[in-house]
PDBML (XML) file of the C-alpha atoms, coordinates in Angstrom:
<?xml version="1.0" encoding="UTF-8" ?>
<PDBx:datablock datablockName="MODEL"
   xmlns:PDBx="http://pdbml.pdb.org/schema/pdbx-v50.xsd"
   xmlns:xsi="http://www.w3.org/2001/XMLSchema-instance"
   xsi:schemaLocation="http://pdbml.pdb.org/schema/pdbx-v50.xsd pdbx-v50.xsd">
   <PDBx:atom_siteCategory>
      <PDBx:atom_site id="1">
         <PDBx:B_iso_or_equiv>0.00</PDBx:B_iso_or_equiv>
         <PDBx:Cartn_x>81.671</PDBx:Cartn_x>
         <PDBx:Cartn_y>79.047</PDBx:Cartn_y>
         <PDBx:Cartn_z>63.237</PDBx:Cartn_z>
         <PDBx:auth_asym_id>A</PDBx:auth_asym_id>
         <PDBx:auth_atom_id>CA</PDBx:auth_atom_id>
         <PDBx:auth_comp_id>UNK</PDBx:auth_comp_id>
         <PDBx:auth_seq_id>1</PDBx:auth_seq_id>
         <PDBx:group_PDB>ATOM</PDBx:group_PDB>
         <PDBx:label_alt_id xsi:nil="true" />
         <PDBx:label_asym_id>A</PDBx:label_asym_id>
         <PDBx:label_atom_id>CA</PDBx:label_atom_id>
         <PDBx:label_comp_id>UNK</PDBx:label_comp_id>
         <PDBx:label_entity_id>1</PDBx:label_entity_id>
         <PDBx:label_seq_id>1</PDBx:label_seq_id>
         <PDBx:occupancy>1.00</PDBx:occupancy>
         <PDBx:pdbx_PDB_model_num>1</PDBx:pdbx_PDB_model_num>
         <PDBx:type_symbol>C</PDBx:type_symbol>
      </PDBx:atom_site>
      <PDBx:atom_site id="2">
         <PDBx:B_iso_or_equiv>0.00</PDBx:B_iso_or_equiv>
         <PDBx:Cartn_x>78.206</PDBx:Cartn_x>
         <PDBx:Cartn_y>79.070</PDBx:Cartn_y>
         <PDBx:Cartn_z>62.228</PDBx:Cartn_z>
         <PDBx:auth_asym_id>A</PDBx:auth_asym_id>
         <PDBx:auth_atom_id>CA</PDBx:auth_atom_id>
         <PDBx:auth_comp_id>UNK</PDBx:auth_comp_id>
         <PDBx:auth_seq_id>2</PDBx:auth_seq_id>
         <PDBx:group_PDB>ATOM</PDBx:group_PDB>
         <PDBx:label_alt_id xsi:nil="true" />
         <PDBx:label_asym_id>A</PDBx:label_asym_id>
         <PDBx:label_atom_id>CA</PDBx:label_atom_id>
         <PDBx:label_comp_id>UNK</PDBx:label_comp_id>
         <PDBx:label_entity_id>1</PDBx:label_entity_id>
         <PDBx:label_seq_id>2</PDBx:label_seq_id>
         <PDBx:occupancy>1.00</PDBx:occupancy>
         <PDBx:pdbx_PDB_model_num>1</PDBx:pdbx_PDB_model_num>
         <PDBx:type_symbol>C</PDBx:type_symbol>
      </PDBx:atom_site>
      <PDBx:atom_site id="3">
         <PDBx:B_iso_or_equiv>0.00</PDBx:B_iso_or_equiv>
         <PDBx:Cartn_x>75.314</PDBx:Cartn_x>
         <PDBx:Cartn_y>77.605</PDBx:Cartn_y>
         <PDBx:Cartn_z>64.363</PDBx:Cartn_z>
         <PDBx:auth_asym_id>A</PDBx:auth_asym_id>
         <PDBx:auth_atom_id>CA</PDBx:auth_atom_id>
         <PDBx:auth_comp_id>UNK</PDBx:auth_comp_id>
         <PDBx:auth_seq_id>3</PDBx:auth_seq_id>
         <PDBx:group_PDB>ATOM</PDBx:group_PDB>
         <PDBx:label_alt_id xsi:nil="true" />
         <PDBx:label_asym_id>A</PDBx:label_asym_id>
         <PDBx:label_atom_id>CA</PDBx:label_atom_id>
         <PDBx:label_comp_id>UNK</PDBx:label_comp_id>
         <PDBx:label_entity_id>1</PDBx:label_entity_id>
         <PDBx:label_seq_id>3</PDBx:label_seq_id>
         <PDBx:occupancy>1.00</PDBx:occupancy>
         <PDBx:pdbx_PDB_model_num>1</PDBx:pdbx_PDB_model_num>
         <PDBx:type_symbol>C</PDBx:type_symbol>
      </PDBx:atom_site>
      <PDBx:atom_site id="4">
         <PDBx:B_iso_or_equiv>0.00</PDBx:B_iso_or_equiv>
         <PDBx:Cartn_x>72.265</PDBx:Cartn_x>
         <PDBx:Cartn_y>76.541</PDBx:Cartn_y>
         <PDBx:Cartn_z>64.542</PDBx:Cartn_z>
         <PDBx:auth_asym_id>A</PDBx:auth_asym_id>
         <PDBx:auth_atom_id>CA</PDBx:auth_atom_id>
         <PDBx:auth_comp_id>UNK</PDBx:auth_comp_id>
         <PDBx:auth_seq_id>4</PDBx:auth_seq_id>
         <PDBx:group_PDB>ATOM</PDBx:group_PDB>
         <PDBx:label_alt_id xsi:nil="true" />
         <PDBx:label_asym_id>A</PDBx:label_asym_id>
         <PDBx:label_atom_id>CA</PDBx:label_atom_id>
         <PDBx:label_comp_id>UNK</PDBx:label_comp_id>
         <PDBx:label_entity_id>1</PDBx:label_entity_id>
         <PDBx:label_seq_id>4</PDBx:label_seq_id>
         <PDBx:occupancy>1.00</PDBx:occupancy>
         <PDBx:pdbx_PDB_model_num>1</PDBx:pdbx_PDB_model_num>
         <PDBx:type_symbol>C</PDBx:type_symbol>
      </PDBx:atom_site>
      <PDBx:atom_site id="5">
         <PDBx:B_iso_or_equiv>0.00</PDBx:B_iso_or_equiv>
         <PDBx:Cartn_x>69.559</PDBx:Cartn_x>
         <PDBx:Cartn_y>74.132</PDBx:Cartn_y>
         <PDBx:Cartn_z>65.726</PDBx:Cartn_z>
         <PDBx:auth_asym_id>A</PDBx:auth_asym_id>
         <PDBx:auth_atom_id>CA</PDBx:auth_atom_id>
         <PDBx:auth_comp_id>UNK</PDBx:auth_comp_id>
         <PDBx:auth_seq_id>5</PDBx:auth_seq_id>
         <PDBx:group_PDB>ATOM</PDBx:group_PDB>
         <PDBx:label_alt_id xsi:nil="true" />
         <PDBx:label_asym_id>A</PDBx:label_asym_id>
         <PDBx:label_atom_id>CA</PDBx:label_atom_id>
         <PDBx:label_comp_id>UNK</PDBx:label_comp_id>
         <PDBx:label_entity_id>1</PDBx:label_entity_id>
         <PDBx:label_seq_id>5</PDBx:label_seq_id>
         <PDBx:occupancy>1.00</PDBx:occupancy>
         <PDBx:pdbx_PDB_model_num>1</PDBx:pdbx_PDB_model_num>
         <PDBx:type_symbol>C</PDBx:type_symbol>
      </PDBx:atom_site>
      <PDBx:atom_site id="6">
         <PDBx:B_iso_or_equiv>0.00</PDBx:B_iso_or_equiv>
         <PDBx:Cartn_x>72.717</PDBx:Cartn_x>
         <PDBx:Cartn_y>73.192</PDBx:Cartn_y>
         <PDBx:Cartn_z>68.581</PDBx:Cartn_z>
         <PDBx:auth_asym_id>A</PDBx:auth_asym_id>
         <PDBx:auth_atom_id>CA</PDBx:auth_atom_id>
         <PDBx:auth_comp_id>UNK</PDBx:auth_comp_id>
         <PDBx:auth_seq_id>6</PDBx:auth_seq_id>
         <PDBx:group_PDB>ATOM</PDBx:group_PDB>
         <PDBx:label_alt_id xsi:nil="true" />
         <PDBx:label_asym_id>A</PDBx:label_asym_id>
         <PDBx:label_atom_id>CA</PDBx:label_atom_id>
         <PDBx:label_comp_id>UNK</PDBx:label_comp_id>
         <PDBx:label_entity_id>1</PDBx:label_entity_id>
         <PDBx:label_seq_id>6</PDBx:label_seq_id>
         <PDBx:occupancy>1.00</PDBx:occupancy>
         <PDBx:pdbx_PDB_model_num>1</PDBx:pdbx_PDB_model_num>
         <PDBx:type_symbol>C</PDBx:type_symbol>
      </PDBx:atom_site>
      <PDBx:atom_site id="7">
         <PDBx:B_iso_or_equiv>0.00</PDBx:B_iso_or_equiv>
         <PDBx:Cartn_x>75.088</PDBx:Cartn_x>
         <PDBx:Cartn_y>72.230</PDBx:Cartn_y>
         <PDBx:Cartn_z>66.183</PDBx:Cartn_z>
         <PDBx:auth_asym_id>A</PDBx:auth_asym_id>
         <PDBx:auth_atom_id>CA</PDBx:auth_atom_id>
         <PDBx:auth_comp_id>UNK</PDBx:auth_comp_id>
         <PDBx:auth_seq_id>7</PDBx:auth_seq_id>
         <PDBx:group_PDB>ATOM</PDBx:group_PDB>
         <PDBx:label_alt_id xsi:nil="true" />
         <PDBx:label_asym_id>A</PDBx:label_asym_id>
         <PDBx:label_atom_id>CA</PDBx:label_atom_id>
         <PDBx:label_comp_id>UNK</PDBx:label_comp_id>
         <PDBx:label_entity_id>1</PDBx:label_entity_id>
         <PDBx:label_seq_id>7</PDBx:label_seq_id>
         <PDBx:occupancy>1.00</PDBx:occupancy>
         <PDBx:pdbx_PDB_model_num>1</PDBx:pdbx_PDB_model_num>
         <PDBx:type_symbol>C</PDBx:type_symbol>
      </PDBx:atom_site>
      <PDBx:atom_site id="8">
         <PDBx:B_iso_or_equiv>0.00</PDBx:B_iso_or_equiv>
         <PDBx:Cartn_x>77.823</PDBx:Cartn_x>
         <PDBx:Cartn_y>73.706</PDBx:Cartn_y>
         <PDBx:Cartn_z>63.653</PDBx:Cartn_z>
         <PDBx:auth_asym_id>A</PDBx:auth_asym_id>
         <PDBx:auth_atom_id>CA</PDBx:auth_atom_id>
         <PDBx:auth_comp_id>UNK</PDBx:auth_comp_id>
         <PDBx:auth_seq_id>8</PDBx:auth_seq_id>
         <PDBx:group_PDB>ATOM</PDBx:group_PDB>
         <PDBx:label_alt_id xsi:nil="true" />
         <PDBx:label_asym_id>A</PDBx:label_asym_id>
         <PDBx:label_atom_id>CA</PDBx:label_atom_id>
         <PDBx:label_comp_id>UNK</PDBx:label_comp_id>
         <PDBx:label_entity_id>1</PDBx:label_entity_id>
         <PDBx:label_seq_id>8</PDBx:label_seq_id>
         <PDBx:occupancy>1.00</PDBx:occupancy>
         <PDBx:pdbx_PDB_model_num>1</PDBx:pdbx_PDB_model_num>
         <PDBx:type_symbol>C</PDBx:type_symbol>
      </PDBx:atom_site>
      <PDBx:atom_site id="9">
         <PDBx:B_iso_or_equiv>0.00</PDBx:B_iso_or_equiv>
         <PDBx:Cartn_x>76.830</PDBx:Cartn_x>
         <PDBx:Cartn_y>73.907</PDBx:Cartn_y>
         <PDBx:Cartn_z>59.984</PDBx:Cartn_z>
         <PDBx:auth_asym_id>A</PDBx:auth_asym_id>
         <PDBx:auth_atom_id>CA</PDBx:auth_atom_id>
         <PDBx:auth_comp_id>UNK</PDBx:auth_comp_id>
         <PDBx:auth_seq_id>9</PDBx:auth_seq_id>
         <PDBx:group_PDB>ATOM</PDBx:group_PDB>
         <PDBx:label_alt_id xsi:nil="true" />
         <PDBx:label_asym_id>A</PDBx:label_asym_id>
         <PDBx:label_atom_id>CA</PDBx:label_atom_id>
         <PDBx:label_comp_id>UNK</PDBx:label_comp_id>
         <PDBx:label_entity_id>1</PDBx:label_entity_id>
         <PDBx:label_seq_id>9</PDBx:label_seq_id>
         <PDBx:occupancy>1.00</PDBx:occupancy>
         <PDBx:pdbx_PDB_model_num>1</PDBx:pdbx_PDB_model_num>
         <PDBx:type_symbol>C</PDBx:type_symbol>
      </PDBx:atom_site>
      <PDBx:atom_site id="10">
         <PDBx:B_iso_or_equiv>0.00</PDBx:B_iso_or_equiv>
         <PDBx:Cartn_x>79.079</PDBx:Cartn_x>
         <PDBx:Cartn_y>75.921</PDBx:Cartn_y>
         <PDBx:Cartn_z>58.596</PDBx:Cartn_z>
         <PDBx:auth_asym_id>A</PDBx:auth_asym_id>
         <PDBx:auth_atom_id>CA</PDBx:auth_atom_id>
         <PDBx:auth_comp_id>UNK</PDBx:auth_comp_id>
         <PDBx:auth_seq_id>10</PDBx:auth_seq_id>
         <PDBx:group_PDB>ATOM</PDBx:group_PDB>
         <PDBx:label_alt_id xsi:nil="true" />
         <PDBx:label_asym_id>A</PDBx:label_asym_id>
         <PDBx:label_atom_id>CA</PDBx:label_atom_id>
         <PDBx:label_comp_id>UNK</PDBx:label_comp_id>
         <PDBx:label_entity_id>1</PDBx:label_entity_id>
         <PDBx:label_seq_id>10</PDBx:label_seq_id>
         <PDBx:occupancy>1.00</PDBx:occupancy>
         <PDBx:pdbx_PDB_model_num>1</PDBx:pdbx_PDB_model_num>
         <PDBx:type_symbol>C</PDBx:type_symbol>
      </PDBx:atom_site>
      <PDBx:atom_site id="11">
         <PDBx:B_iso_or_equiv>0.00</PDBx:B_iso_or_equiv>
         <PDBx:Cartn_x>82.865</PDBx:Cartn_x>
         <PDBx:Cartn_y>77.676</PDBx:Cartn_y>
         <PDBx:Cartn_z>59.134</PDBx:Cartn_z>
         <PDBx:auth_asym_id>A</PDBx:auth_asym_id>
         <PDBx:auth_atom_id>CA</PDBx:auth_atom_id>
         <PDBx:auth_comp_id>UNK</PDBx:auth_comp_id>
         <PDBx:auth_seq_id>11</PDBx:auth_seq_id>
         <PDBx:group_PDB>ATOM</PDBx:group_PDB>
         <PDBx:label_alt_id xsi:nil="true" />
         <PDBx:label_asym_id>A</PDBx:label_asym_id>
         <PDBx:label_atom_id>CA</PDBx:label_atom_id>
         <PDBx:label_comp_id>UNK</PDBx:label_comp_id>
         <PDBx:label_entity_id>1</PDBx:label_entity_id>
         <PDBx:label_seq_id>11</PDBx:label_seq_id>
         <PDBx:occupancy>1.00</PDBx:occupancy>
         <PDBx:pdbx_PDB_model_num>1</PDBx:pdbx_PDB_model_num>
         <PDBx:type_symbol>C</PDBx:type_symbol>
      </PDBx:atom_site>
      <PDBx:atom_site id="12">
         <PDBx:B_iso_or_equiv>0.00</PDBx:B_iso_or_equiv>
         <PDBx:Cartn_x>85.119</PDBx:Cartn_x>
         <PDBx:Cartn_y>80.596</PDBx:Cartn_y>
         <PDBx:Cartn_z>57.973</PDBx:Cartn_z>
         <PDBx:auth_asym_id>A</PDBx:auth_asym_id>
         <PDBx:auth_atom_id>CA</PDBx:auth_atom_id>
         <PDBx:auth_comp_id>UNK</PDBx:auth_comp_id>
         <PDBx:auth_seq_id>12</PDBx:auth_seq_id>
         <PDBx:group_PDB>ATOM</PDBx:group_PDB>
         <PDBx:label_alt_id xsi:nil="true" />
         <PDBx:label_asym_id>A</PDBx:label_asym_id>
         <PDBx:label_atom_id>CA</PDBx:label_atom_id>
         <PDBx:label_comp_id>UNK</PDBx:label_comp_id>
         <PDBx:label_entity_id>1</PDBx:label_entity_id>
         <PDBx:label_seq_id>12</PDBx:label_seq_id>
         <PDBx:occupancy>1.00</PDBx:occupancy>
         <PDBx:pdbx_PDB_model_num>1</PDBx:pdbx_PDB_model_num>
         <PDBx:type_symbol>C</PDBx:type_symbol>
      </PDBx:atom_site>
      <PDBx:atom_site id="13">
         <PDBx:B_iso_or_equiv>0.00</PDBx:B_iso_or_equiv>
         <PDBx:Cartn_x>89.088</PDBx:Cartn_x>
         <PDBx:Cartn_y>80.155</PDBx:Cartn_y>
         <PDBx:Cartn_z>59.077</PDBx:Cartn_z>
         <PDBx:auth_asym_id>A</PDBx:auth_asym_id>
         <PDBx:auth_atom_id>CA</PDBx:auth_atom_id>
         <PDBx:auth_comp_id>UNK</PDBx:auth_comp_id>
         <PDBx:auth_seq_id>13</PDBx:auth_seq_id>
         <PDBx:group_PDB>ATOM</PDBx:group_PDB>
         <PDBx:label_alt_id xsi:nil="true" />
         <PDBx:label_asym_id>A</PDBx:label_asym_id>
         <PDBx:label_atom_id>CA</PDBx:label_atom_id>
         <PDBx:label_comp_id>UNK</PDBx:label_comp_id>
         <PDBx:label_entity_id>1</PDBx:label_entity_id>
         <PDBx:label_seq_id>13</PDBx:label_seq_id>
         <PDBx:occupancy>1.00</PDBx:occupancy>
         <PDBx:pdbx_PDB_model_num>1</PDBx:pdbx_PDB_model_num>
         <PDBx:type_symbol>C</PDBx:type_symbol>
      </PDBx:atom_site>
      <PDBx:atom_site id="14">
         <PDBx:B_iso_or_equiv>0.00</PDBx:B_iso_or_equiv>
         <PDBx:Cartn_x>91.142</PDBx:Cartn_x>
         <PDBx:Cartn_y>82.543</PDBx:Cartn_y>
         <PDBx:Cartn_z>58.136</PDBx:Cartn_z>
         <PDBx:auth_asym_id>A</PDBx:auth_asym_id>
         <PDBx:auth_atom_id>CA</PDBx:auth_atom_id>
         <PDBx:auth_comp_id>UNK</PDBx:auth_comp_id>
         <PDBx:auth_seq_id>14</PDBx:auth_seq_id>
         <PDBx:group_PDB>ATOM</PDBx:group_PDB>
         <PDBx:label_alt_id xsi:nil="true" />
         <PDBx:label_asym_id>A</PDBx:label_asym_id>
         <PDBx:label_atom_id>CA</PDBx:label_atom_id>
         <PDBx:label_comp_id>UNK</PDBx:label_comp_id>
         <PDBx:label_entity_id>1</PDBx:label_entity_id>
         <PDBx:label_seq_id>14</PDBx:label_seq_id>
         <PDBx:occupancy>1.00</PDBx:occupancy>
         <PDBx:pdbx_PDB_model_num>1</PDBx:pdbx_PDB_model_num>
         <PDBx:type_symbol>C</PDBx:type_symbol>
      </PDBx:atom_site>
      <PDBx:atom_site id="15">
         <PDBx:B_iso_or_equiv>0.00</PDBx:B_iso_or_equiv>
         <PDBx:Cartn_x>95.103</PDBx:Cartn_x>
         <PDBx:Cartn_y>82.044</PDBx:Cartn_y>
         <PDBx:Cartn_z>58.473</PDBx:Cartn_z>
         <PDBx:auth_asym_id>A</PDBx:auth_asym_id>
         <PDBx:auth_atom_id>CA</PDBx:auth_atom_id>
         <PDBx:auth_comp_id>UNK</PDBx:auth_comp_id>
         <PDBx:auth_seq_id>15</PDBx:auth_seq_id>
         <PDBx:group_PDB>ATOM</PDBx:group_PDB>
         <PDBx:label_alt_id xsi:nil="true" />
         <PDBx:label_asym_id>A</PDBx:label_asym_id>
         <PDBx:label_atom_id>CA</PDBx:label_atom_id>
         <PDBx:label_comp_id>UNK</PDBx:label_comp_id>
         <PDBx:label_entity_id>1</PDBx:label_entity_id>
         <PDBx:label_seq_id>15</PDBx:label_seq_id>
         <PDBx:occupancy>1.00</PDBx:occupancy>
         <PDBx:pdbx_PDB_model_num>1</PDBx:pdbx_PDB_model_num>
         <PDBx:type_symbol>C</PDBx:type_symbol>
      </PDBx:atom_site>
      <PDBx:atom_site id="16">
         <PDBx:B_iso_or_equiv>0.00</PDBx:B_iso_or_equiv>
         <PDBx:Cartn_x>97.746</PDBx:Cartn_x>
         <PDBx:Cartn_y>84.948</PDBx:Cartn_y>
         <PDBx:Cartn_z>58.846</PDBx:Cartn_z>
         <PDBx:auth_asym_id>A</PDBx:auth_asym_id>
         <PDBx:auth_atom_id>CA</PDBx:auth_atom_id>
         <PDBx:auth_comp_id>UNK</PDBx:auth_comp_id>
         <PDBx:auth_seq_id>16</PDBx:auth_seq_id>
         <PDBx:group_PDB>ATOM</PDBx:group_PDB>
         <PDBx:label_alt_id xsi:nil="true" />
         <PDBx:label_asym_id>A</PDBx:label_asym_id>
         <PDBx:label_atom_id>CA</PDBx:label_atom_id>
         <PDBx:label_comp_id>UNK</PDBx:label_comp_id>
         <PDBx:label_entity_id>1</PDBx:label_entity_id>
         <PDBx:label_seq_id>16</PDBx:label_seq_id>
         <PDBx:occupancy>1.00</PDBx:occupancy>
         <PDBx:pdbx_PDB_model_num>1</PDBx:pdbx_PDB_model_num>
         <PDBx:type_symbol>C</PDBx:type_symbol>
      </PDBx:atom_site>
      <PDBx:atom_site id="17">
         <PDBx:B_iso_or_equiv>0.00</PDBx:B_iso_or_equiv>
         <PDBx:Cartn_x>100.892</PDBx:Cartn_x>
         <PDBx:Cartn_y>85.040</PDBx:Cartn_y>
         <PDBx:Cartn_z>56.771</PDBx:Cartn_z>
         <PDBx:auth_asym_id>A</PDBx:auth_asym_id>
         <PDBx:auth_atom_id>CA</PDBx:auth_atom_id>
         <PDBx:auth_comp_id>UNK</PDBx:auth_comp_id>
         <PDBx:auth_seq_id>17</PDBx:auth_seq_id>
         <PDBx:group_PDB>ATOM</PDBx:group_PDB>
         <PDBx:label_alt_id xsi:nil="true" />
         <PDBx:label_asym_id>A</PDBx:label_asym_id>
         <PDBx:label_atom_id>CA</PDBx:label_atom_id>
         <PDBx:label_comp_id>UNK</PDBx:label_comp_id>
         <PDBx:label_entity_id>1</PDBx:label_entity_id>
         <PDBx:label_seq_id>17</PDBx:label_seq_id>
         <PDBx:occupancy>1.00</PDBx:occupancy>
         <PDBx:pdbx_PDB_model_num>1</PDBx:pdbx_PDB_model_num>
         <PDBx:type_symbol>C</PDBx:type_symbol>
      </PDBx:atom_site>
      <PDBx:atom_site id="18">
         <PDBx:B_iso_or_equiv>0.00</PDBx:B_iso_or_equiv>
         <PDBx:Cartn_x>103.451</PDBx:Cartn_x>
         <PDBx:Cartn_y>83.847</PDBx:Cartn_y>
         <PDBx:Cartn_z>58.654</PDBx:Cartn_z>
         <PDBx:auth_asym_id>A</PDBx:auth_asym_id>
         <PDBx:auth_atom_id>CA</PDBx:auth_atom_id>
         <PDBx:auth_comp_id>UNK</PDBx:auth_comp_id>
         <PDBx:auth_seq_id>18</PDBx:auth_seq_id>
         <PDBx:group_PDB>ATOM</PDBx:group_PDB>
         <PDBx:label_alt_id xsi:nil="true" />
         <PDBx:label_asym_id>A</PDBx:label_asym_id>
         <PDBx:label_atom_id>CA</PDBx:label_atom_id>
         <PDBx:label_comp_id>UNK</PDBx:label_comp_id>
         <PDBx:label_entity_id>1</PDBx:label_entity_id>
         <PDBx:label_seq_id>18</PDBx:label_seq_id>
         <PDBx:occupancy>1.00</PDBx:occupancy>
         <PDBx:pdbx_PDB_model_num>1</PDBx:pdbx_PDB_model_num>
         <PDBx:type_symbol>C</PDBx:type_symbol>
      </PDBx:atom_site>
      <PDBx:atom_site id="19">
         <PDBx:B_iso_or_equiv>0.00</PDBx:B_iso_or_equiv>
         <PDBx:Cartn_x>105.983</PDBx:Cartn_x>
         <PDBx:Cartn_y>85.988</PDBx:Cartn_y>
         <PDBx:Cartn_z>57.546</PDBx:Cartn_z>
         <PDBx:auth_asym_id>A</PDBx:auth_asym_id>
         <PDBx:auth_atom_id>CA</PDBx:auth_atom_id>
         <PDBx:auth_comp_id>UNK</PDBx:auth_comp_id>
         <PDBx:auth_seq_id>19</PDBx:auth_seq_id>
         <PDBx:group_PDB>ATOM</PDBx:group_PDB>
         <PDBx:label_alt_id xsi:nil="true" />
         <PDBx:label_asym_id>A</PDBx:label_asym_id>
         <PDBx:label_atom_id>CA</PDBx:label_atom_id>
         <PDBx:label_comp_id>UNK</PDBx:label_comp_id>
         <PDBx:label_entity_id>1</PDBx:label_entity_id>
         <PDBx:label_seq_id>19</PDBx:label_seq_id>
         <PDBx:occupancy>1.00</PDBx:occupancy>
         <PDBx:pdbx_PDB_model_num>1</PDBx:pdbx_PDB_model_num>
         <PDBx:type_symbol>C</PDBx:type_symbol>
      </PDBx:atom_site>
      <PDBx:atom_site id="20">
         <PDBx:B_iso_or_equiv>0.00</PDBx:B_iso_or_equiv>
         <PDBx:Cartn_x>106.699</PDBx:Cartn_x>
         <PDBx:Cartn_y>89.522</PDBx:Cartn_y>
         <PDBx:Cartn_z>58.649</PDBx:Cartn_z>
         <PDBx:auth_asym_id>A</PDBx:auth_asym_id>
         <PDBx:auth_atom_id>CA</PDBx:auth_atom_id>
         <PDBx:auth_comp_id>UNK</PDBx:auth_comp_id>
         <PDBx:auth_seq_id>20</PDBx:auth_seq_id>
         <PDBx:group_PDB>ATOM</PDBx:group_PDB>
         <PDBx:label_alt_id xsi:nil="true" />
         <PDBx:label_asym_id>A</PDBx:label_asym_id>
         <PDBx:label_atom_id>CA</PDBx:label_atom_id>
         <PDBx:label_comp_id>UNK</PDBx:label_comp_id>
         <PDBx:label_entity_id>1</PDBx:label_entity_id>
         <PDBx:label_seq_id>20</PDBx:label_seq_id>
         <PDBx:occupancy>1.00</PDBx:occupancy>
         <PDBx:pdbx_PDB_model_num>1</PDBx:pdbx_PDB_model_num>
         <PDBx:type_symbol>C</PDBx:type_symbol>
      </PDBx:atom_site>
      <PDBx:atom_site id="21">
         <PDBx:B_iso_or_equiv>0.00</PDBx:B_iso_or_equiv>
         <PDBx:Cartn_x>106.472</PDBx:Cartn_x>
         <PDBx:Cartn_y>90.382</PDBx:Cartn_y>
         <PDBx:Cartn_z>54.923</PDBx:Cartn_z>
         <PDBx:auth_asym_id>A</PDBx:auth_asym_id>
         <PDBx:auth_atom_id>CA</PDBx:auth_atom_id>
         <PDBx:auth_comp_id>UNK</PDBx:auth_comp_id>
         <PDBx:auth_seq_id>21</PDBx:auth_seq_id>
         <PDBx:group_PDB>ATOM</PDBx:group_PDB>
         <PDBx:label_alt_id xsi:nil="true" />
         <PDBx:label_asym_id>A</PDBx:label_asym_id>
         <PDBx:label_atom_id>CA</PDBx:label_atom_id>
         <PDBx:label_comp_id>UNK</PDBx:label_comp_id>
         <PDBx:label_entity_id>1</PDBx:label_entity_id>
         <PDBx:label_seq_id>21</PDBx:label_seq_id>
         <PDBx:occupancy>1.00</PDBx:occupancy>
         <PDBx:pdbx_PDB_model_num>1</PDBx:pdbx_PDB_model_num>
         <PDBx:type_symbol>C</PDBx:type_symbol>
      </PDBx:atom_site>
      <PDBx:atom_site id="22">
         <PDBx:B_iso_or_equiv>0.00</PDBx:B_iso_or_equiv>
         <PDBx:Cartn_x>103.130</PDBx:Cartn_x>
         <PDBx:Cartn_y>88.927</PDBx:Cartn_y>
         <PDBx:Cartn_z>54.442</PDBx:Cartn_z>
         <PDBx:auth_asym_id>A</PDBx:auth_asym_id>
         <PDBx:auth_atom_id>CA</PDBx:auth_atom_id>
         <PDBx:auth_comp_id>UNK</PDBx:auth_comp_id>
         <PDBx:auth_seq_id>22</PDBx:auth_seq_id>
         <PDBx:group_PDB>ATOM</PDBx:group_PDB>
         <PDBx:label_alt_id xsi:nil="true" />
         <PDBx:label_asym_id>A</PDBx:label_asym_id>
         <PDBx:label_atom_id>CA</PDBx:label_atom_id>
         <PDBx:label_comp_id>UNK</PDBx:label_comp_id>
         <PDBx:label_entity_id>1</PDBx:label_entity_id>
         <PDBx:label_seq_id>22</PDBx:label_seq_id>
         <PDBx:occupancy>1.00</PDBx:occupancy>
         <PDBx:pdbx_PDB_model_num>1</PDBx:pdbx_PDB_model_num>
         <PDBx:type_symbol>C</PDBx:type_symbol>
      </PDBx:atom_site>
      <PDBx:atom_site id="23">
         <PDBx:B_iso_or_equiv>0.00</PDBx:B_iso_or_equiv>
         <PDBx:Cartn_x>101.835</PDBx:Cartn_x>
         <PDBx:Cartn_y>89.233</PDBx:Cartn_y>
         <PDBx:Cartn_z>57.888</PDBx:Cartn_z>
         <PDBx:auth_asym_id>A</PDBx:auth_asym_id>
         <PDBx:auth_atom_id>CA</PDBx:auth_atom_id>
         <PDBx:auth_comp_id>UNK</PDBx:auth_comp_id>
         <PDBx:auth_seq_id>23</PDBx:auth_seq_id>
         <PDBx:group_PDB>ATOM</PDBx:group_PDB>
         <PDBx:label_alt_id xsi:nil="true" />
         <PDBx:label_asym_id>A</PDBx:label_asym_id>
         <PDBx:label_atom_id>CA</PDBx:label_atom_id>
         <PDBx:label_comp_id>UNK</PDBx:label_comp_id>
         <PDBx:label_entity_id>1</PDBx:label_entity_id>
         <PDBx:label_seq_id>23</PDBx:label_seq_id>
         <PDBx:occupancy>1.00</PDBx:occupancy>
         <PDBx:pdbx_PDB_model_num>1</PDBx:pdbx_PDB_model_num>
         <PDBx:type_symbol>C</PDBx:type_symbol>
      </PDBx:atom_site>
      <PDBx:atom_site id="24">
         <PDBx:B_iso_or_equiv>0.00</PDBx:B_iso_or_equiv>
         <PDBx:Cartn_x>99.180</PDBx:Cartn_x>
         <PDBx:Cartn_y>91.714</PDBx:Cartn_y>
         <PDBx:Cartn_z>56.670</PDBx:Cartn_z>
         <PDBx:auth_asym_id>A</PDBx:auth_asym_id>
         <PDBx:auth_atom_id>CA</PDBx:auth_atom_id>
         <PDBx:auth_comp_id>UNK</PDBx:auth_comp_id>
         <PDBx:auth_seq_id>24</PDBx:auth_seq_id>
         <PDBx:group_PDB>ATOM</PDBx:group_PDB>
         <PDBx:label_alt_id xsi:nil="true" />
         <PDBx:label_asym_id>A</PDBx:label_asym_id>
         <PDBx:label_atom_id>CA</PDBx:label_atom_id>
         <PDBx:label_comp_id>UNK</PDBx:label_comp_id>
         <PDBx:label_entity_id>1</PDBx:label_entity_id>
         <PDBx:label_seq_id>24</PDBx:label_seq_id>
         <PDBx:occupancy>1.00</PDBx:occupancy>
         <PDBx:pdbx_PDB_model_num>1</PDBx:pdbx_PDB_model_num>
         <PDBx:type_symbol>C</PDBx:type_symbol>
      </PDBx:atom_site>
      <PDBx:atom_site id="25">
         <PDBx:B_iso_or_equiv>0.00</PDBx:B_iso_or_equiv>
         <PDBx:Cartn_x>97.217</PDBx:Cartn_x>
         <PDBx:Cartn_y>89.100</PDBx:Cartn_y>
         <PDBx:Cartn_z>54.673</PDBx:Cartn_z>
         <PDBx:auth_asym_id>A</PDBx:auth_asym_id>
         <PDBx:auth_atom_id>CA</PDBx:auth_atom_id>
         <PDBx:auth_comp_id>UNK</PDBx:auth_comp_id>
         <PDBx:auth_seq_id>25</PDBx:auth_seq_id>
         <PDBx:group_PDB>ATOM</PDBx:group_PDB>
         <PDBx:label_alt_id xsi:nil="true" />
         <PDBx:label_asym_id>A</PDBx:label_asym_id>
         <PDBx:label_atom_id>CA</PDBx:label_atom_id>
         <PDBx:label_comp_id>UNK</PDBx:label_comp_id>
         <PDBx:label_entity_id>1</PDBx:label_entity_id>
         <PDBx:label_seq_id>25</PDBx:label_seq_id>
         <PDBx:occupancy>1.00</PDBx:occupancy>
         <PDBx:pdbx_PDB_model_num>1</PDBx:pdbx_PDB_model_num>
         <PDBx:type_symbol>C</PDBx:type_symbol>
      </PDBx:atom_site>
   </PDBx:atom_siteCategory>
</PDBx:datablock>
């Protein structure tokens, strides 16, 4: 999360592949 002036304005998620086979992206 990004913030500023005490509050959140802004947000990166990023979300593994659930998979063994894709579990590097």
């Amino acid at each position: 999360i990004a913030e500023t002036e005490n509050q959140i304005v802004g947000y990166l998620s990023l979300e593994r592949g659930a998979f063994r086979r894709i579990h590097h992206t």
